[in-house]
PDB file of N, CA and C in Angstrom:
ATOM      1  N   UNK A   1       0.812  -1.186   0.000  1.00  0.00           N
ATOM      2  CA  UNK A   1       0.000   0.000   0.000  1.00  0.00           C
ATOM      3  C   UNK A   1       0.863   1.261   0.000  1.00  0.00           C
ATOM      4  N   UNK A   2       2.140   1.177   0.873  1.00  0.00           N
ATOM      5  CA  UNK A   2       2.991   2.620   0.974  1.00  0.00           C
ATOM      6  C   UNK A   2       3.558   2.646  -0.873  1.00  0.00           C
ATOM      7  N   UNK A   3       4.050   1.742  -1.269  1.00  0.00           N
ATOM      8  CA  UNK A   3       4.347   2.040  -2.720  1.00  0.00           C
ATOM      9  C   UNK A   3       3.844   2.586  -3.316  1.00  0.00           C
ATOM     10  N   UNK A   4       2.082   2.207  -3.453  1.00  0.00           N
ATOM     11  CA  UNK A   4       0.814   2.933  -4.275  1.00  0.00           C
ATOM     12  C   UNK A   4       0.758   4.264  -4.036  1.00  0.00           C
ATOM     13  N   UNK A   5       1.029   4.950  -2.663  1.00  0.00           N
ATOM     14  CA  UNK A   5       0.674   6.116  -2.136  1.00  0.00           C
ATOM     15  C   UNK A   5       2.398   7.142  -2.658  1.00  0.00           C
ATOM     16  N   UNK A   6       3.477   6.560  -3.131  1.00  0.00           N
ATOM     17  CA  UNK A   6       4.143   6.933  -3.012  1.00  0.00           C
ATOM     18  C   UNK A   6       4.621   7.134  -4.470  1.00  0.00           C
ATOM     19  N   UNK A   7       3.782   6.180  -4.902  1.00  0.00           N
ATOM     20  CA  UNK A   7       3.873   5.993  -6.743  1.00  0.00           C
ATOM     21  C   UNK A   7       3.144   7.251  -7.171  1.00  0.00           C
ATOM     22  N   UNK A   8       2.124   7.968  -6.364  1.00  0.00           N
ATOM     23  CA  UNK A   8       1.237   9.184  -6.908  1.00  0.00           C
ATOM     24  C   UNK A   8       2.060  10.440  -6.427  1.00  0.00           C
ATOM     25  N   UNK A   9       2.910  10.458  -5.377  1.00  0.00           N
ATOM     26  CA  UNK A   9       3.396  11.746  -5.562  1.00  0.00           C
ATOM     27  C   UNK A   9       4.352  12.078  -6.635  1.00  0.00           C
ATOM     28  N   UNK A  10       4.250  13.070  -7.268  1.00  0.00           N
ATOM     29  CA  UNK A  10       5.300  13.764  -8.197  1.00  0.00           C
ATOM     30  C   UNK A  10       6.598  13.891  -7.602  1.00  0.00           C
ATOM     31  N   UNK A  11       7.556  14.109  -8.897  1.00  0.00           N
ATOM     32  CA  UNK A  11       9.143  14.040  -8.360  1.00  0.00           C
ATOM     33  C   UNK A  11       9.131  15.586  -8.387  1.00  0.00           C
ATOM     34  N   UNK A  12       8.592  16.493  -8.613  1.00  0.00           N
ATOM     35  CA  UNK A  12       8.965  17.486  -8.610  1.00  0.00           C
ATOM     36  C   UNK A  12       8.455  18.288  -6.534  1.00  0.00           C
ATOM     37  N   UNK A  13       7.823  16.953  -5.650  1.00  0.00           N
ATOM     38  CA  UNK A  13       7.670  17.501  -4.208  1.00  0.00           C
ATOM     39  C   UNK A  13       9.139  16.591  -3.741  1.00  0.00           C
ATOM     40  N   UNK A  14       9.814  15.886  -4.645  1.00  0.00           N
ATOM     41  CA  UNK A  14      10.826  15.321  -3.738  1.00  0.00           C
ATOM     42  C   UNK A  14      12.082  16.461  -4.246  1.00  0.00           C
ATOM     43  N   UNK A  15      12.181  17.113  -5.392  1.00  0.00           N
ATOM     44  CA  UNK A  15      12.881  17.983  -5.514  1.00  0.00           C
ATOM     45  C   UNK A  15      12.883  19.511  -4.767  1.00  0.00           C
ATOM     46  N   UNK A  16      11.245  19.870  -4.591  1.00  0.00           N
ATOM     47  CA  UNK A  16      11.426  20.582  -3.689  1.00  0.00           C
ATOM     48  C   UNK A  16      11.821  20.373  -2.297  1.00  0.00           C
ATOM     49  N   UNK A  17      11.553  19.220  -1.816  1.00  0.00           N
ATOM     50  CA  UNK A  17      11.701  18.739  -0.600  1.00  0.00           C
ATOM     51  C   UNK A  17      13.553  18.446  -0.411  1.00  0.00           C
ATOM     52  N   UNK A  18      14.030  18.334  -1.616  1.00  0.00           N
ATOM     53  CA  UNK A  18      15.756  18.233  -1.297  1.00  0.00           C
ATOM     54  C   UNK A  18      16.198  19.662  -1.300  1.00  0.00           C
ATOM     55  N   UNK A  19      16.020  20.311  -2.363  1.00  0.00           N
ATOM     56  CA  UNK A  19      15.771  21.580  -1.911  1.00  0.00           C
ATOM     57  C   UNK A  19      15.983  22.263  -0.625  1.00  0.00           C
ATOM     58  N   UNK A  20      14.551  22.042  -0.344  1.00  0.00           N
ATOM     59  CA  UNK A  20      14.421  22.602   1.692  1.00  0.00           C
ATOM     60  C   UNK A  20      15.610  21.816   2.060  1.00  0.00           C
ATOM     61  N   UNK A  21      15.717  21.026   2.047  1.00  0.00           N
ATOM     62  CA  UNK A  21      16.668  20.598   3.154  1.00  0.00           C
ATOM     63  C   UNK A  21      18.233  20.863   3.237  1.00  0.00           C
ATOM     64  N   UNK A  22      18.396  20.915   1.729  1.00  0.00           N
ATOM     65  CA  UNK A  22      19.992  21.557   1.637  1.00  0.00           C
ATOM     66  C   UNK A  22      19.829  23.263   2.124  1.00  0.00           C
ATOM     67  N   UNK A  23      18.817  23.872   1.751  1.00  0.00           N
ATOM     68  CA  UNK A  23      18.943  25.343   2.128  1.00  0.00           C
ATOM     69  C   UNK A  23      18.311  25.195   3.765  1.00  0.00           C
ATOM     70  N   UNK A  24      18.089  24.062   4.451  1.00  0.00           N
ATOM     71  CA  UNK A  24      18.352  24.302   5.984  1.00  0.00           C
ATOM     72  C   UNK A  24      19.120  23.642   6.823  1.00  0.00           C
ATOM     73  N   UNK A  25      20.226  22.668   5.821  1.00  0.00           N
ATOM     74  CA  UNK A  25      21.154  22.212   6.523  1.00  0.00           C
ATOM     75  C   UNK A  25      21.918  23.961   6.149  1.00  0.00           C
ATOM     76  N   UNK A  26      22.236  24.464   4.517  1.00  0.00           N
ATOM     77  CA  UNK A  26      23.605  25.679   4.681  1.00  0.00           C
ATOM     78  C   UNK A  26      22.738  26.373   5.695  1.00  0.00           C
ATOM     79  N   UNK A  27      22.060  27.107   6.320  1.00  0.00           N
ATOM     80  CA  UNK A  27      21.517  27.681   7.070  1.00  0.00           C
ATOM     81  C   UNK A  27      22.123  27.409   8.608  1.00  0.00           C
ATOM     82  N   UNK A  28      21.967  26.003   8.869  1.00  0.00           N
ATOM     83  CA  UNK A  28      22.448  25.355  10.337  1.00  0.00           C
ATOM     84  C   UNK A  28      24.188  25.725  10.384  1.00  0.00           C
ATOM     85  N   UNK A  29      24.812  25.442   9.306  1.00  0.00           N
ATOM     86  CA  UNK A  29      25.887  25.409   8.856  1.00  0.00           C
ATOM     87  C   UNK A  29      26.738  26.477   8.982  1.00  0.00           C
ATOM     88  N   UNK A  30      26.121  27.339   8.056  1.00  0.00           N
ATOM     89  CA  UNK A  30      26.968  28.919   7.874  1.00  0.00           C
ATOM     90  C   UNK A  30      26.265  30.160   8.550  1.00  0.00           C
ATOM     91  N   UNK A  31      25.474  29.697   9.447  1.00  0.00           N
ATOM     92  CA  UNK A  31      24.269  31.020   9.531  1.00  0.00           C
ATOM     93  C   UNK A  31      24.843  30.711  11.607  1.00  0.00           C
ATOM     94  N   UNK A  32      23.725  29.119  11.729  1.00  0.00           N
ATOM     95  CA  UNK A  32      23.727  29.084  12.775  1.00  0.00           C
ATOM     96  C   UNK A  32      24.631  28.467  14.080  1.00  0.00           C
ATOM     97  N   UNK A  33      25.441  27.866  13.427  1.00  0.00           N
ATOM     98  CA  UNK A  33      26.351  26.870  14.044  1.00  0.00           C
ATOM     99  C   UNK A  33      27.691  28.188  14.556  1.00  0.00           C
ATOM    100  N   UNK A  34      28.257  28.584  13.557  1.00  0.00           N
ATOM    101  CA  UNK A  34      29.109  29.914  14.384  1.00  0.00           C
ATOM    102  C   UNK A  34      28.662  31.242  14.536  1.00  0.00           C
ATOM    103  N   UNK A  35      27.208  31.257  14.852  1.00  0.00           N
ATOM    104  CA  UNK A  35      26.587  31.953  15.905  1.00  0.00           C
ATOM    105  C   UNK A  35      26.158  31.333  17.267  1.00  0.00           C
ATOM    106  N   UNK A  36      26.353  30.270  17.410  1.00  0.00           N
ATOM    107  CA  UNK A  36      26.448  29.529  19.440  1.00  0.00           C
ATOM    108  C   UNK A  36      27.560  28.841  19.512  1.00  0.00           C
ATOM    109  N   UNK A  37      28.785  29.114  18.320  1.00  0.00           N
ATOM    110  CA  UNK A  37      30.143  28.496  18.802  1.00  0.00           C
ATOM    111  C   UNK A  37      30.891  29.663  19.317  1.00  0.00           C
ATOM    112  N   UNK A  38      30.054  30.932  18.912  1.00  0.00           N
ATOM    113  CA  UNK A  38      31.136  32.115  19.125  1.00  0.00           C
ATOM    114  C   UNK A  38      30.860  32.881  20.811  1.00  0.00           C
ATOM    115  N   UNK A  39      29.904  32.136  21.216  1.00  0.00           N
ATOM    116  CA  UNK A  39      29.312  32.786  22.403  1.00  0.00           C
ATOM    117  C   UNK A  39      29.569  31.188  23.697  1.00  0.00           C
ATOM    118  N   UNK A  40      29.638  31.841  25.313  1.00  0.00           N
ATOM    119  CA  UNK A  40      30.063  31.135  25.960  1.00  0.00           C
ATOM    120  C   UNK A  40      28.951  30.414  27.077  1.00  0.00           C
ATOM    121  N   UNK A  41      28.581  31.582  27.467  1.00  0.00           N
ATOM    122  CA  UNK A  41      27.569  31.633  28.192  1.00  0.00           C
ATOM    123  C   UNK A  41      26.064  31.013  27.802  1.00  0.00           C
ATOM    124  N   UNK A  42      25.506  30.240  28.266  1.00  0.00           N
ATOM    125  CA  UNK A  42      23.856  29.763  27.669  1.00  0.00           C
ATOM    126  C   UNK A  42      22.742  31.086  27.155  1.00  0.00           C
ATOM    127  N   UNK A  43      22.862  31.812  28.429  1.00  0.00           N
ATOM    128  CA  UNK A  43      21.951  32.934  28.000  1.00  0.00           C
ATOM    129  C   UNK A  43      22.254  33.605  26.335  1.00  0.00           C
ATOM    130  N   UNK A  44      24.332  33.616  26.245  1.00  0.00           N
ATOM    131  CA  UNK A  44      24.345  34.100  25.098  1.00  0.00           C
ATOM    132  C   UNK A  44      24.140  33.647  24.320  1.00  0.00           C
ATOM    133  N   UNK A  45      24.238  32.132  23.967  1.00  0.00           N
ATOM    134  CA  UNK A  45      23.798  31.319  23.129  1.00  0.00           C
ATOM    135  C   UNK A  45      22.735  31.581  22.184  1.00  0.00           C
ATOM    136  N   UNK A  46      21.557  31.312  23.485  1.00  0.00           N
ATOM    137  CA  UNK A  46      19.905  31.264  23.491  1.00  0.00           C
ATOM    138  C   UNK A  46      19.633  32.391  22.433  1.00  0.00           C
ATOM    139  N   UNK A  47      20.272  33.896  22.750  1.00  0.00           N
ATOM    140  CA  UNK A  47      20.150  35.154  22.048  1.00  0.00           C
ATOM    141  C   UNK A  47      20.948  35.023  21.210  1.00  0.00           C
ATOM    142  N   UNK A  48      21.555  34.255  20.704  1.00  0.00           N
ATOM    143  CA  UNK A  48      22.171  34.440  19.325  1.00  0.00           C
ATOM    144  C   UNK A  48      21.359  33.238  18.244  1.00  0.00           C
ATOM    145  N   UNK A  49      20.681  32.430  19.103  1.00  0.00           N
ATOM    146  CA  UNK A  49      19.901  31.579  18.271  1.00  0.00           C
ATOM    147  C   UNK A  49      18.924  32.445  17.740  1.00  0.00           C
ATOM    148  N   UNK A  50      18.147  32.965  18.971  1.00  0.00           N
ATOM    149  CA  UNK A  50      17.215  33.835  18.471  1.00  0.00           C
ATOM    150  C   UNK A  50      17.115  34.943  17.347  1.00  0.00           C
ATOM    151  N   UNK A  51      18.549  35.384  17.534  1.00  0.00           N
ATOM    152  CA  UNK A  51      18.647  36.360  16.252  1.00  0.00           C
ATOM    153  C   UNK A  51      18.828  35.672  15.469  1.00  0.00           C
ATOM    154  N   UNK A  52      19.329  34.444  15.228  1.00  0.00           N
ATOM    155  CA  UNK A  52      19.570  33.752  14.165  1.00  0.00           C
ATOM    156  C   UNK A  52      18.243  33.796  13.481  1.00  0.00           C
ATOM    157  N   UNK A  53      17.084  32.746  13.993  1.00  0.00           N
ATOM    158  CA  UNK A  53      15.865  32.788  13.518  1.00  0.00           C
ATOM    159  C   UNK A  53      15.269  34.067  12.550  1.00  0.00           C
ATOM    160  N   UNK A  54      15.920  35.167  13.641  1.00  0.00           N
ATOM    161  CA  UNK A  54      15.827  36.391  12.527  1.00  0.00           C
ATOM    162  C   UNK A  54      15.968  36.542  11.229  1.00  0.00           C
ATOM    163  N   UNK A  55      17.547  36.115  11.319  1.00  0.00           N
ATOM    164  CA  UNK A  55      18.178  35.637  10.340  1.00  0.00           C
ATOM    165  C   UNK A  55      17.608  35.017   8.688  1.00  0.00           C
ATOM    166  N   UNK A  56      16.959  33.609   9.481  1.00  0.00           N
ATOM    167  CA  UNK A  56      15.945  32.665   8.798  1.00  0.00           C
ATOM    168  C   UNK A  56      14.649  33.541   8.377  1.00  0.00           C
ATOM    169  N   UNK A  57      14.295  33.899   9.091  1.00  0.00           N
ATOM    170  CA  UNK A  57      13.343  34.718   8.768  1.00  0.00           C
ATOM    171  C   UNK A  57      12.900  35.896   7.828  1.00  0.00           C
ATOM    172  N   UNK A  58      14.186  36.433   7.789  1.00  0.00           N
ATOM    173  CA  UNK A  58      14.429  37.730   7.030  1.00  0.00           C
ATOM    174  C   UNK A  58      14.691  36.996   5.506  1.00  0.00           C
ATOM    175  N   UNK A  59      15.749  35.996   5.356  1.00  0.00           N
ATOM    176  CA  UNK A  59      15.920  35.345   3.959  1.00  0.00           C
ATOM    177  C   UNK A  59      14.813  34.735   3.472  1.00  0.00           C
ATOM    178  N   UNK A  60      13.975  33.861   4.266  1.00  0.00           N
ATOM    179  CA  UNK A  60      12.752  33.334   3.852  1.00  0.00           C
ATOM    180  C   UNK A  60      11.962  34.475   3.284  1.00  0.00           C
ATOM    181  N   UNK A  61      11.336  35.506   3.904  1.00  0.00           N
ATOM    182  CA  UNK A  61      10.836  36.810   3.373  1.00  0.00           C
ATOM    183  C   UNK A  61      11.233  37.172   2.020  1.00  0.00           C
ATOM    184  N   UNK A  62      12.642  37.546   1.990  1.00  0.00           N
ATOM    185  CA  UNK A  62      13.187  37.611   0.858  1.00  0.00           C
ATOM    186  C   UNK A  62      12.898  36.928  -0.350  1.00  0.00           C
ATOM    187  N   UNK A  63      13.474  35.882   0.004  1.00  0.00           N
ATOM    188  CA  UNK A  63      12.603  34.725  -1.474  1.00  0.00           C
ATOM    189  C   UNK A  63      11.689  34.516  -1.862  1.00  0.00           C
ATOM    190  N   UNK A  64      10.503  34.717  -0.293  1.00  0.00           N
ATOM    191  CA  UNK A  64       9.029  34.804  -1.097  1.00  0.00           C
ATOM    192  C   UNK A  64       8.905  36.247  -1.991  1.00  0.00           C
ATOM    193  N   UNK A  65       8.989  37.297  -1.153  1.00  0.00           N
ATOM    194  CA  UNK A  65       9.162  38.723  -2.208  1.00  0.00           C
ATOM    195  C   UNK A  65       9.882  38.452  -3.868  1.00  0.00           C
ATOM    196  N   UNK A  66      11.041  37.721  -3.583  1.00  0.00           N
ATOM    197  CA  UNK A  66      11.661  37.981  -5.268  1.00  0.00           C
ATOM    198  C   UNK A  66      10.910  36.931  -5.892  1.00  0.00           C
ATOM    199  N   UNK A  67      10.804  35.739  -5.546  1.00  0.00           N
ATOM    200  CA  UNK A  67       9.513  34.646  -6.311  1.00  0.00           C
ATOM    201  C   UNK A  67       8.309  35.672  -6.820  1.00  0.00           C
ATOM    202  N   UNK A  68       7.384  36.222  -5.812  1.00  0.00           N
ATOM    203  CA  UNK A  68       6.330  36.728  -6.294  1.00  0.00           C
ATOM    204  C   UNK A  68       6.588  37.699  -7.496  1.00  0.00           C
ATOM    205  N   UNK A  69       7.847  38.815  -7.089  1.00  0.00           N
ATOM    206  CA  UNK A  69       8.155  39.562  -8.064  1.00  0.00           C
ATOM    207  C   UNK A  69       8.527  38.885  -9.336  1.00  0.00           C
ATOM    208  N   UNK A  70       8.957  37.772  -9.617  1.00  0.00           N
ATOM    209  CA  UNK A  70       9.341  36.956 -10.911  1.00  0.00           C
ATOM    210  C   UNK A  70       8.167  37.093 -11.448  1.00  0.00           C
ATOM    211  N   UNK A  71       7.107  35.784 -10.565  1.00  0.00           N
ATOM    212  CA  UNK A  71       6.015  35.495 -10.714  1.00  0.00           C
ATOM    213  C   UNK A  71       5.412  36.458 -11.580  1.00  0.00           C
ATOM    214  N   UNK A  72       5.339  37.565 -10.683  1.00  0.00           N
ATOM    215  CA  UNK A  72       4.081  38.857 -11.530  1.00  0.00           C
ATOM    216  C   UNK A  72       4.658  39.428 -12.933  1.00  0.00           C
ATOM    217  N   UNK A  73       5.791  39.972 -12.829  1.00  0.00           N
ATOM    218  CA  UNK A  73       6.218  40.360 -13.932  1.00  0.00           C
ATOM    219  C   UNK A  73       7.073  39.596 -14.898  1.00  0.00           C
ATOM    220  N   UNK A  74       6.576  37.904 -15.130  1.00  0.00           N
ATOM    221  CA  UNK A  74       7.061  36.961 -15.714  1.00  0.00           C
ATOM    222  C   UNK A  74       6.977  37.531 -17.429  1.00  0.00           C
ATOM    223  N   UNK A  75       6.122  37.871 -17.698  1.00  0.00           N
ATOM    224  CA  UNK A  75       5.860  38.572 -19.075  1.00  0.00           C
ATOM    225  C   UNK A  75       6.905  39.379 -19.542  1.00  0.00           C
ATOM    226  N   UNK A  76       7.081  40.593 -18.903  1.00  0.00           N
ATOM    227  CA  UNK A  76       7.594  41.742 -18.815  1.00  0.00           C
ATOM    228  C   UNK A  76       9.249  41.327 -18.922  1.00  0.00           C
ATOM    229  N   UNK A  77       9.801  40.543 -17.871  1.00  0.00           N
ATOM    230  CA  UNK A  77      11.102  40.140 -18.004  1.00  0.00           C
ATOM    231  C   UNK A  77      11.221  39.222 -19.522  1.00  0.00           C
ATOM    232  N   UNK A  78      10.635  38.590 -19.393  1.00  0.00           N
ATOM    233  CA  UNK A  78      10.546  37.323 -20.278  1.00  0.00           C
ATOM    234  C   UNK A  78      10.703  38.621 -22.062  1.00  0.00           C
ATOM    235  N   UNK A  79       9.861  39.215 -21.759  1.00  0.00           N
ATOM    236  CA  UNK A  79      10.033  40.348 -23.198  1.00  0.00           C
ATOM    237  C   UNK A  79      11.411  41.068 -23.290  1.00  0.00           C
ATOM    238  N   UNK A  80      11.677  41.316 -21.912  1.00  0.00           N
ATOM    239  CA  UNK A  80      12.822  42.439 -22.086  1.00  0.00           C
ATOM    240  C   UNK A  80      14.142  41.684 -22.424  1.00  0.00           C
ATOM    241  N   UNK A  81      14.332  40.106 -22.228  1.00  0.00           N
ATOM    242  CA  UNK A  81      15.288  38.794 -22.555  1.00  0.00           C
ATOM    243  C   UNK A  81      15.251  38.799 -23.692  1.00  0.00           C
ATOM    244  N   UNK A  82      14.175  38.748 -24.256  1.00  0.00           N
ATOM    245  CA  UNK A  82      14.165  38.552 -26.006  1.00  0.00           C
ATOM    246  C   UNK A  82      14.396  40.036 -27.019  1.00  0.00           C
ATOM    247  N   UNK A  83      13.853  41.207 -26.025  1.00  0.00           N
ATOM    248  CA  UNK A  83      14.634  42.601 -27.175  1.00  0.00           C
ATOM    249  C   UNK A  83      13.354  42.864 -27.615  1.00  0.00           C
ATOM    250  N   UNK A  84      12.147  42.136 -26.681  1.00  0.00           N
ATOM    251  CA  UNK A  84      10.687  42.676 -27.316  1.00  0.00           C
ATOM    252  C   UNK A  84      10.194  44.134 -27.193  1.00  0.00           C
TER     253      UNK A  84
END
C-alpha cells in the first residue's frame, strides 16, 4: 500500500523537498552553528539563536518577495530577454 501512495506523488515535491533541506542544513551550517560556537555563556547562546531565527526569517521573506516579483512580472522580463 505505501508504494501505491508513493507511486502518486510527483518528483517534482521530492525535488522541492531536497531543496528545503539543503537550504536548511547551509543555514544550520553557515548562519547558525558559528553563531552559538562564538558565544560562551547559555543565555548568550539562546540570544544568538534567536537572532539567528531572525536571520531565517528575514531570507525566507526575501525569497518569497523575489519569487512573487518573478512570478508577476514573468511577461515583462521574459520580453525584455528577447529585445521585445
Amino acid at each position: 500500500m505505501t508504494v501505491y501512495a508513493l507511486a502518486r506523488i510527483g518528483h517534482q515535491y521530492f525535488l522541492w523537498g531536497a531543496a528545503g533541506l539543503i537550504c536548511l542544513v547551509t543555514f544550520v551550517v553557515l548562519i547558525l552553528n558559528p553563531a552559538l560556537s562564538a558565544h560562551g555563556r547559555i543565555w548568550e547562546k539562546a540570544a544568538a539563536g534567536f537572532m539567528a531565527l531572525f536571520v531565517l526569517a528575514a531570507l525566507v521573506m526575501g525569497g518569497i518577495v523575489i519569487g512573487l516579483a518573478v512570478v508577476y512580472y514573468y511577461n515583462d522580463i521574459v520580453n525584455f530577454i528577447h529585445g521585445k
